[in-house]
C-alpha atoms as a PDB file:
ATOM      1  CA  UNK A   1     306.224 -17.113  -6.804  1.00  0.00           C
ATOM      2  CA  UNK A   2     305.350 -13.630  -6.433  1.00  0.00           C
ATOM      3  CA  UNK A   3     305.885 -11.659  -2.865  1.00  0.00           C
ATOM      4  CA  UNK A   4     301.585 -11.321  -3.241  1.00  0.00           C
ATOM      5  CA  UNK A   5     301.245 -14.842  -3.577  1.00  0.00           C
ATOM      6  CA  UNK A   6     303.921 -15.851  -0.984  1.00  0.00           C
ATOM      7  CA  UNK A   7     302.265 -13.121   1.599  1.00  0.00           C
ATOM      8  CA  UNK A   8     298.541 -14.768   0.629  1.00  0.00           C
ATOM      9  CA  UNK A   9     299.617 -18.531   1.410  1.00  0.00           C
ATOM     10  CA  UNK A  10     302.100 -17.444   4.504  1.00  0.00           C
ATOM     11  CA  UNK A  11     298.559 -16.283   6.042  1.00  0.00           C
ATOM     12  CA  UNK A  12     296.662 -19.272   5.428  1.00  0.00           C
ATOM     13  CA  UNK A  13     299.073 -21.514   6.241  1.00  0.00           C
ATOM     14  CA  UNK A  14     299.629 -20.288   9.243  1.00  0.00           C
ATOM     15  CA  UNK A  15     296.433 -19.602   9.990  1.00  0.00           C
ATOM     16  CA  UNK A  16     296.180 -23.327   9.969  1.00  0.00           C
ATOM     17  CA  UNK A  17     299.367 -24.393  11.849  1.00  0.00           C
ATOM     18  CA  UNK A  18     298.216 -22.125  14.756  1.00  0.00           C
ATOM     19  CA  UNK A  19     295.424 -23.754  15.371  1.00  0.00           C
ATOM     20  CA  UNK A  20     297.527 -26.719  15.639  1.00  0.00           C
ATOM     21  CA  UNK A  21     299.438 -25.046  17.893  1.00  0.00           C
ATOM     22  CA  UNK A  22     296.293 -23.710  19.659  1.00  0.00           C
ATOM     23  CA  UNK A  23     295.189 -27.493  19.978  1.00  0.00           C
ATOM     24  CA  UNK A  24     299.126 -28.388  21.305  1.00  0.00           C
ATOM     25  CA  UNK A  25     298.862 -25.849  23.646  1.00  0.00           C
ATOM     26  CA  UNK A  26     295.398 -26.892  25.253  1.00  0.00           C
ATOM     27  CA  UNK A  27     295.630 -30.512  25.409  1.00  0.00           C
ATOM     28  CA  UNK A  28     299.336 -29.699  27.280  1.00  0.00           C
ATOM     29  CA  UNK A  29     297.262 -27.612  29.813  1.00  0.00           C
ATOM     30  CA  UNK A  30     295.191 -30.528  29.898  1.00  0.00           C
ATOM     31  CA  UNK A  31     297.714 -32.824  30.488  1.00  0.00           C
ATOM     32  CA  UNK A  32     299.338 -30.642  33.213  1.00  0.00           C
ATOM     33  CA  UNK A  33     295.469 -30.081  34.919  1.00  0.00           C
ATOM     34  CA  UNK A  34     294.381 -33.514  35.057  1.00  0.00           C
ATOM     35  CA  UNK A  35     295.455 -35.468  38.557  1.00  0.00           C
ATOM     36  CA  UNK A  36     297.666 -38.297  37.484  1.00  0.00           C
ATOM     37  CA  UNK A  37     296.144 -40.354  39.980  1.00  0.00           C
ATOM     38  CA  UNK A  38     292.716 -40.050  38.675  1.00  0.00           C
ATOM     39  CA  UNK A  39     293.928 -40.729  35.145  1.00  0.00           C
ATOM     40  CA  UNK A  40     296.216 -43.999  35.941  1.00  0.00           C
ATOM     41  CA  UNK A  41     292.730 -44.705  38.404  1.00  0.00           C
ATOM     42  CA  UNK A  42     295.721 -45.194  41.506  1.00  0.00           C
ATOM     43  CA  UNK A  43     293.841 -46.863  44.403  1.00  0.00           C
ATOM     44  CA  UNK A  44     291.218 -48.018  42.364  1.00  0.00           C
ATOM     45  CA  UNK A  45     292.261 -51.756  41.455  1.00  0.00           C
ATOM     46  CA  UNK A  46     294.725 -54.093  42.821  1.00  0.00           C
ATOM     47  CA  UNK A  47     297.969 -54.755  39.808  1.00  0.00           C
ATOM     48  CA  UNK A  48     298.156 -57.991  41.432  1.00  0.00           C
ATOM     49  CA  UNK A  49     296.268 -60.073  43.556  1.00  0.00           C
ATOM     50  CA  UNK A  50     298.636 -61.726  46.491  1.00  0.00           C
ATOM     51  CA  UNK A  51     299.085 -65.185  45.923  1.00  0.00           C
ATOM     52  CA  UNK A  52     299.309 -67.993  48.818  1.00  0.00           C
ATOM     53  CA  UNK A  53     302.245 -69.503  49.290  1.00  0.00           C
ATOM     54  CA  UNK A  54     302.864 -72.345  47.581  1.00  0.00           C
ATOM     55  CA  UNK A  55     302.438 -76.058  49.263  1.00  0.00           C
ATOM     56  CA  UNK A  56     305.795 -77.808  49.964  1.00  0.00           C
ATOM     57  CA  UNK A  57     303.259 -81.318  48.652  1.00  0.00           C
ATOM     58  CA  UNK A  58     300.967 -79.277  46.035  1.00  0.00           C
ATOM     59  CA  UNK A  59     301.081 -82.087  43.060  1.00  0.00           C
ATOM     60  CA  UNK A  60     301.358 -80.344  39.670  1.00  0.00           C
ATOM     61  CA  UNK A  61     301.737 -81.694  36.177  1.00  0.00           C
ATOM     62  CA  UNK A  62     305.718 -81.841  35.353  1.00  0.00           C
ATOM     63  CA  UNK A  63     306.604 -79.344  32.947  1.00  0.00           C
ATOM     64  CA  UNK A  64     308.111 -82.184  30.184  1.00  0.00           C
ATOM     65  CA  UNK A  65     304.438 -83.857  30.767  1.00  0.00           C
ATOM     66  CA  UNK A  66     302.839 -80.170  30.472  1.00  0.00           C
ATOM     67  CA  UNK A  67     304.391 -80.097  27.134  1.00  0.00           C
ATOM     68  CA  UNK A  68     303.216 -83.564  26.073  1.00  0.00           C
ATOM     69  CA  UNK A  69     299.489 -82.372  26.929  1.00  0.00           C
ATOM     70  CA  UNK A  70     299.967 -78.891  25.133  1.00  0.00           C
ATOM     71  CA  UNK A  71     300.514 -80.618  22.061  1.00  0.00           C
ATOM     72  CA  UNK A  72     303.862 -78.603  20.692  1.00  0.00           C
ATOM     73  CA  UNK A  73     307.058 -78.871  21.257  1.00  0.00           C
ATOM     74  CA  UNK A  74     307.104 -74.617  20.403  1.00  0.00           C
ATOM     75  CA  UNK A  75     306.585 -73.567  24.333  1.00  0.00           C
ATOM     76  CA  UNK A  76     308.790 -70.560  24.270  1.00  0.00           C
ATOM     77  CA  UNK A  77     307.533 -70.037  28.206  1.00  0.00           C
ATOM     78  CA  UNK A  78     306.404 -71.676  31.205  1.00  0.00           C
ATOM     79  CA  UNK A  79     305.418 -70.352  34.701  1.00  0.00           C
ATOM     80  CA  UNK A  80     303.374 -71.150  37.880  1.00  0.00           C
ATOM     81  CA  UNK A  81     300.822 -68.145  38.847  1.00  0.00           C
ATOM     82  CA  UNK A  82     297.971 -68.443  41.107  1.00  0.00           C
ATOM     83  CA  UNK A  83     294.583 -66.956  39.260  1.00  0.00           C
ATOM     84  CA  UNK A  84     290.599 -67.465  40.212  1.00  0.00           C
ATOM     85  CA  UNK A  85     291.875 -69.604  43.339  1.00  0.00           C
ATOM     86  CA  UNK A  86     293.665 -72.013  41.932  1.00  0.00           C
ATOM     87  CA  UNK A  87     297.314 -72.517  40.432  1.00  0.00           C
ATOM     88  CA  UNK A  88     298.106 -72.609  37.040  1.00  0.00           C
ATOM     89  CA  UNK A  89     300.421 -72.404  34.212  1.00  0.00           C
ATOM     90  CA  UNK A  90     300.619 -70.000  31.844  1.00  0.00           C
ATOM     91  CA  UNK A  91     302.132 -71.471  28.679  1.00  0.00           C
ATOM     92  CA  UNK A  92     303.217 -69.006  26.033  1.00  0.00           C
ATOM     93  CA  UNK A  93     303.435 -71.321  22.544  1.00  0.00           C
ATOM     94  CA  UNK A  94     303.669 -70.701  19.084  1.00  0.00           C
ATOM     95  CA  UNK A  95     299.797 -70.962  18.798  1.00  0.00           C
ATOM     96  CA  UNK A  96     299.789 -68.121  21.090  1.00  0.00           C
ATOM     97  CA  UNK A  97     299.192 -67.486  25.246  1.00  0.00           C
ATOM     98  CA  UNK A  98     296.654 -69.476  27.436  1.00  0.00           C
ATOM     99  CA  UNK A  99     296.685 -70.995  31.112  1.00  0.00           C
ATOM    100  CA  UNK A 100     296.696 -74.941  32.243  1.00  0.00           C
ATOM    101  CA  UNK A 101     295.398 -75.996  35.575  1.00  0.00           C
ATOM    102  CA  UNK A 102     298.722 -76.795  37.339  1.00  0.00           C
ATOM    103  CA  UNK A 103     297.208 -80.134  39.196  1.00  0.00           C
ATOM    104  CA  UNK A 104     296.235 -81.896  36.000  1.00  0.00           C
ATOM    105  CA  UNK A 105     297.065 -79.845  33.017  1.00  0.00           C
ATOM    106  CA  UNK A 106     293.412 -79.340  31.854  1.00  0.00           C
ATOM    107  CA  UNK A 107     292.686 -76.114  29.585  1.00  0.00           C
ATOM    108  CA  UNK A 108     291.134 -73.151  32.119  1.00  0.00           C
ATOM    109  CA  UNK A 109     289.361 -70.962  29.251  1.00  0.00           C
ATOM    110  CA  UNK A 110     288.508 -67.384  31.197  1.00  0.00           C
ATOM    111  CA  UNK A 111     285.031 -66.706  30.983  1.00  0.00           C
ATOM    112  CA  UNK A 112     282.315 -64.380  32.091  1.00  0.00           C
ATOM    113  CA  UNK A 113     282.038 -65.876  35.215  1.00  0.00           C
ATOM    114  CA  UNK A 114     285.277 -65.980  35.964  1.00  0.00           C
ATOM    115  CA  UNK A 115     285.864 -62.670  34.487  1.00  0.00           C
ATOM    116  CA  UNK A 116     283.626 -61.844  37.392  1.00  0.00           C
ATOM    117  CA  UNK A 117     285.883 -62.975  40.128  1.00  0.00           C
ATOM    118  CA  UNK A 118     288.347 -61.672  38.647  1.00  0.00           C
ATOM    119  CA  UNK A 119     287.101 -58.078  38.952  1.00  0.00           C
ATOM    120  CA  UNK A 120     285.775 -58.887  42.254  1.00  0.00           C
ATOM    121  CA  UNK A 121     288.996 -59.545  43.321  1.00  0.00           C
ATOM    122  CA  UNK A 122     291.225 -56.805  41.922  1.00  0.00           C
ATOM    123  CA  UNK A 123     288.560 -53.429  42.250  1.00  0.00           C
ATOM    124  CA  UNK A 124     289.088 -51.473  45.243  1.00  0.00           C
ATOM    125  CA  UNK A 125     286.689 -48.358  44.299  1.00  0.00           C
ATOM    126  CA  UNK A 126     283.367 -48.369  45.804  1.00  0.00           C
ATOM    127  CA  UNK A 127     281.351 -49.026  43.402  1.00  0.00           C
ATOM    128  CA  UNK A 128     279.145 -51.845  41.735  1.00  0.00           C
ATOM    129  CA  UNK A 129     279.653 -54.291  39.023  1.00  0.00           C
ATOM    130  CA  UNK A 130     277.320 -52.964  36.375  1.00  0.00           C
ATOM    131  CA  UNK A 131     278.700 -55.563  33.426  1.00  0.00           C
ATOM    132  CA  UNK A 132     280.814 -57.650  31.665  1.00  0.00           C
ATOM    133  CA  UNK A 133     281.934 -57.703  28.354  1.00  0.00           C
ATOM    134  CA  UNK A 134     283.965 -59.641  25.903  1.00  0.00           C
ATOM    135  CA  UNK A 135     286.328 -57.955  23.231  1.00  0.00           C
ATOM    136  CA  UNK A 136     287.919 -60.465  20.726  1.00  0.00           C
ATOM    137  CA  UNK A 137     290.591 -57.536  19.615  1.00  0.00           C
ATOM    138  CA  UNK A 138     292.217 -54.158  20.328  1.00  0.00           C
ATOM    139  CA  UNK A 139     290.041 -51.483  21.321  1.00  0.00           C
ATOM    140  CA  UNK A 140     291.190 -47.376  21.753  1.00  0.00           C
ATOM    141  CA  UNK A 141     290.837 -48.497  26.105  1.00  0.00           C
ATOM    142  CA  UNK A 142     293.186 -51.089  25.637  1.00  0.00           C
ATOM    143  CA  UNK A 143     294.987 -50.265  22.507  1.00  0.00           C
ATOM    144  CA  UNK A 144     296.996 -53.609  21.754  1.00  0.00           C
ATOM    145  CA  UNK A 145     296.524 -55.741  24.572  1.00  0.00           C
ATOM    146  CA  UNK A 146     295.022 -58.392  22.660  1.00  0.00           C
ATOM    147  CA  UNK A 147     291.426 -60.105  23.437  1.00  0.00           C
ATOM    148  CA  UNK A 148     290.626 -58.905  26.816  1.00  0.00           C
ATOM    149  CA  UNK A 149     286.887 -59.030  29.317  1.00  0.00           C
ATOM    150  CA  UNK A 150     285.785 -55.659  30.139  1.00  0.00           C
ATOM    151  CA  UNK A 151     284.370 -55.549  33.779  1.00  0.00           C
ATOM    152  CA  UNK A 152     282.677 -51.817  33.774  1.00  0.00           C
ATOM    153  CA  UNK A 153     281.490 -50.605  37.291  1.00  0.00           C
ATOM    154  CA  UNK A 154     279.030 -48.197  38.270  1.00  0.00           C
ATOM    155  CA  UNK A 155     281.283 -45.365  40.448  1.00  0.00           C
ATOM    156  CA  UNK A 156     282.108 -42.031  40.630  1.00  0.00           C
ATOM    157  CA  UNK A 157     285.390 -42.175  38.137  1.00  0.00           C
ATOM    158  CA  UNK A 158     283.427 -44.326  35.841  1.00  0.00           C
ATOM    159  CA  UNK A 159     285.923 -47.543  36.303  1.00  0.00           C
ATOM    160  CA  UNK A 160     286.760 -50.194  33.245  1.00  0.00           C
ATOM    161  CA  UNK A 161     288.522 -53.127  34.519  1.00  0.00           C
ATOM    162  CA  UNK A 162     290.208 -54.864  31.276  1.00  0.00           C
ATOM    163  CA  UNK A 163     291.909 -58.718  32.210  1.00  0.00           C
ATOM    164  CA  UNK A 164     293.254 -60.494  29.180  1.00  0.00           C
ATOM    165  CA  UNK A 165     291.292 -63.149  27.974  1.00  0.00           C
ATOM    166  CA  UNK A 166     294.357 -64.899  27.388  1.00  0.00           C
ATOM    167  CA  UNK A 167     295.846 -65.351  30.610  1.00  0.00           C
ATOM    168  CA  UNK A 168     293.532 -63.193  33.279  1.00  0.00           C
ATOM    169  CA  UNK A 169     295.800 -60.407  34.395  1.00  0.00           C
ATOM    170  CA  UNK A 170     295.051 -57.116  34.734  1.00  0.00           C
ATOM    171  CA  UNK A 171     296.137 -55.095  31.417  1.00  0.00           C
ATOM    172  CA  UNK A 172     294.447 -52.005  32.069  1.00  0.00           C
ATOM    173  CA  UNK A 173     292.372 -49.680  34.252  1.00  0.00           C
ATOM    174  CA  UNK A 174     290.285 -46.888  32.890  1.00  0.00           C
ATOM    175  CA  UNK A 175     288.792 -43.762  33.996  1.00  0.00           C
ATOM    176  CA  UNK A 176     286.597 -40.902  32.668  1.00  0.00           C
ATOM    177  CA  UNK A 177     289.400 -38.763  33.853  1.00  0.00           C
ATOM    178  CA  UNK A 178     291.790 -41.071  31.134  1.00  0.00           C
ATOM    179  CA  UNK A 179     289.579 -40.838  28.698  1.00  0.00           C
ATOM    180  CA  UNK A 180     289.499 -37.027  28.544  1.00  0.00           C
ATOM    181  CA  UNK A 181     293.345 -37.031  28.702  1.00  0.00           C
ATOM    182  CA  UNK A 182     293.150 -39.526  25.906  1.00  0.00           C
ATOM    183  CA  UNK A 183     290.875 -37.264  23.535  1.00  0.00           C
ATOM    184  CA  UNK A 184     293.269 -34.697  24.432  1.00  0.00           C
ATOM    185  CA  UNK A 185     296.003 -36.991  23.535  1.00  0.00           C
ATOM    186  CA  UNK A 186     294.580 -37.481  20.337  1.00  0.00           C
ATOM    187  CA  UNK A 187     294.793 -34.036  19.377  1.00  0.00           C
ATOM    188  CA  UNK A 188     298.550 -33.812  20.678  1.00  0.00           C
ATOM    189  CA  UNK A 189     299.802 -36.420  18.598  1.00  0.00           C
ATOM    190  CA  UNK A 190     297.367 -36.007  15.466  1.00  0.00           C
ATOM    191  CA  UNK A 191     296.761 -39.823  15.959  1.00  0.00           C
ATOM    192  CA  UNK A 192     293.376 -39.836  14.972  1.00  0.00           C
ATOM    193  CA  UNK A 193     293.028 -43.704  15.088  1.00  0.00           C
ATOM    194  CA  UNK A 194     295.571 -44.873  16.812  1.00  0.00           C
ATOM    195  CA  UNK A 195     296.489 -42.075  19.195  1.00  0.00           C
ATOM    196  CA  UNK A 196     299.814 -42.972  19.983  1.00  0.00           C
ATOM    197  CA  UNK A 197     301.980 -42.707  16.517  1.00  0.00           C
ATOM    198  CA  UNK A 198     304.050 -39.613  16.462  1.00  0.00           C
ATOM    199  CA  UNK A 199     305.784 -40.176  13.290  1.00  0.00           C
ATOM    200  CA  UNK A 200     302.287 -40.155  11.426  1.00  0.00           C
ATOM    201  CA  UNK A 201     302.031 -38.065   8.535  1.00  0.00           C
ATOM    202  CA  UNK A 202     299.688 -35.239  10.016  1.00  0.00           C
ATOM    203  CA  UNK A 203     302.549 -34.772  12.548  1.00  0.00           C
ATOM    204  CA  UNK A 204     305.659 -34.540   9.934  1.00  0.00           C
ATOM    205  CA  UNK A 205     302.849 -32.379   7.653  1.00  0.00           C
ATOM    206  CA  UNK A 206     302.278 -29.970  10.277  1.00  0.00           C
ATOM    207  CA  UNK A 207     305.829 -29.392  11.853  1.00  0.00           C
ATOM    208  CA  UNK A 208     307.209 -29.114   8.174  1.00  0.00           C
ATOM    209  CA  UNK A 209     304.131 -26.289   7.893  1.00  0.00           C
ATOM    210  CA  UNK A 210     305.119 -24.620  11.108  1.00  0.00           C
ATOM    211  CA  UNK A 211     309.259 -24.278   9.543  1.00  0.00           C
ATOM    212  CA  UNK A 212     307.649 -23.062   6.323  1.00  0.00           C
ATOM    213  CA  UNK A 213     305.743 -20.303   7.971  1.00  0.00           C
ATOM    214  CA  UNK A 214     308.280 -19.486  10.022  1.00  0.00           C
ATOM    215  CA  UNK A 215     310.720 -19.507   7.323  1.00  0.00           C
ATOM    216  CA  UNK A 216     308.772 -17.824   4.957  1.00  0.00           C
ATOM    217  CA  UNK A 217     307.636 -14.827   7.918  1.00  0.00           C
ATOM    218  CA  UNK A 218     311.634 -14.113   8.019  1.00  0.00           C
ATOM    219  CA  UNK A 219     311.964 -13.211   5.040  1.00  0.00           C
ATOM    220  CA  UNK A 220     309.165 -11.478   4.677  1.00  0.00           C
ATOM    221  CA  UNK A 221     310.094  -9.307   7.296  1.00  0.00           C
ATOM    222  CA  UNK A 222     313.815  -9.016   5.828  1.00  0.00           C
ATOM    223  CA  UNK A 223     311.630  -7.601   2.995  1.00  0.00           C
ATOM    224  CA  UNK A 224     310.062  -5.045   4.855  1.00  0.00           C
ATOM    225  CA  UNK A 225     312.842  -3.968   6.821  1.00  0.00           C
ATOM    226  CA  UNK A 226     314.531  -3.510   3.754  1.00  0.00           C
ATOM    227  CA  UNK A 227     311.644  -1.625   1.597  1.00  0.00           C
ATOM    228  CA  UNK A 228     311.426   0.871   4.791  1.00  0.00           C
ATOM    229  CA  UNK A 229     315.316   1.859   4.810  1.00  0.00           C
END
C-alpha cells in the first residue's frame, strides 16, 4: 500500500469513526443531562403493592394438592403473593409461569380488566388511564420481559405501566424522558435492534477502526517528522 493510498483511507476512515465518536460523545452528555429520576419514572408507580397480613385461618390449597391440580410433577417454584385482592400462588413449571387462586387452586388468567386494577393500584403520577394494551412478546419498552399488559396514562412524563401477563407484577415503568435516553442508548452501544449488546459487530468494527486510525496517524506522523529532518 502506497503512503497516497494509506493517507487517502486514514481520512475516510476516520472521518467515519469520528462521527462515532461524535455520536459517543453526545449520547454520554445525554446520559449525564437527563434526571435519573425522570428516566427510572421514581415516584411515579408503586414496585410493590403492600400486602395484608396473612390470616392465622385463611384456607389455601396444600401445596402437594396444588401440584395434583397443576397437572406436572415439573414445579420448579411455589410461593404465596397477594395480587388484584386476593391471594395466590405463583407456580413456576416446566410449561412456563402463571398464578393459582390460593383458596381453591383455580387458574387466575390476568386480563384487561384486571390489568386495570392493577395499574390503578400501583400509579402514583397524576394522571389518567388513557388505555390498555396486550403484548404477547418482547417489545424495545420492555425488552425481554416476556408477554406483558401495557397500561399507558395520559400525564406530563408520558407514563407506560408494563405488568407481566404471566404473573401481574410490575416489570417496568416508562417515561418519555427513558425513551430519549434509550434512543441515545442506541447510538452508544450501536445496538440498533436490540440496544443493549455491546459485543455486536458494529461495536468490535468501529473500535478496531478507531486503533487503525490511530495506528495508522502515528506513523504517518513518524513519516513526516522524519521527511522534515
Amino acid at each position: 500500500m502506497t503512503s497516497l493510498l494509506l493517507r487517502k483511507l486514514h481520512r475516510w476512515v476516520a472521518l467515519v469513526v469520528g462521527l462515532q465518536v461524535l455520536l459517543w460523545t453526545l449520547s454520554g452528555t445525554v446520559f449525564a443531562w437527563l434526571d435519573h429520576g425522570a428516566v427510572t419514572g421514581d415516584g411515579l408507580a408503586l414496585a410493590t403493592v403492600p400486602a395484608p397480613a396473612l390470616a392465622a385461618d385463611l384456607a389455601v390449597v396444600e401445596p402437594a394438592r396444588l401440584q395434583d391440580l397443576v397437572g406436572t410433577r415439573t414445579v420448579r417454584a411455589l410461593s404465596l403473593r397477594f395480587v388484584d385482592g386476593q391471594w395466590v400462588y405463583r407456580v413456576a413449571a416446566a410449561g412456563g409461569v402463571h398464578l393459582r387462586r390460593a383458596r381453591d387452586g383455580a387458574r387466575v388468567d390476568i386480563d384487561a380488566a384486571m390489568a386495570r386494577r392493577l395499574a390503578a393500584m400501583h400509579y402514583r403520577g397524576g394522571g389518567r388511564l388513557d388505555s390498555v394494551r396486550h403484548h404477547a412478546g418482547a417489545t424495545l419498552e420492555t425488552r425481554d420481559a416476556g408477554p406483558t399488559w401495557e397500561a399507558a396514562y395520559r400525564d406530563a412524563a408520558g407514563t407506560r405501566l408494563y405488568f407481566s401477563a404471566e404473573d401481574a407484577t410490575l416489570v417496568a415503568v416508562r417515561t418519555d424522558a427513558w425513551r430519549l435516553k434509550d434512543v441515545f442508548w442506541m447510538l452508544h452501544t450501536m445496538d440498533y435492534r436490540g440496544r443493549d449488546d455491546f459485543n455486536n459487530p458494529l461495536v468490535m468494527l468501529a473500535g478496531a477502526a478507531a486503533a487503525w486510525v490511530a495506528l495508522t496517524g502515528l506513523w504517518l506522523l513518524v513519516r513526516v517528522l522524519r521527511a522534515r529532518t
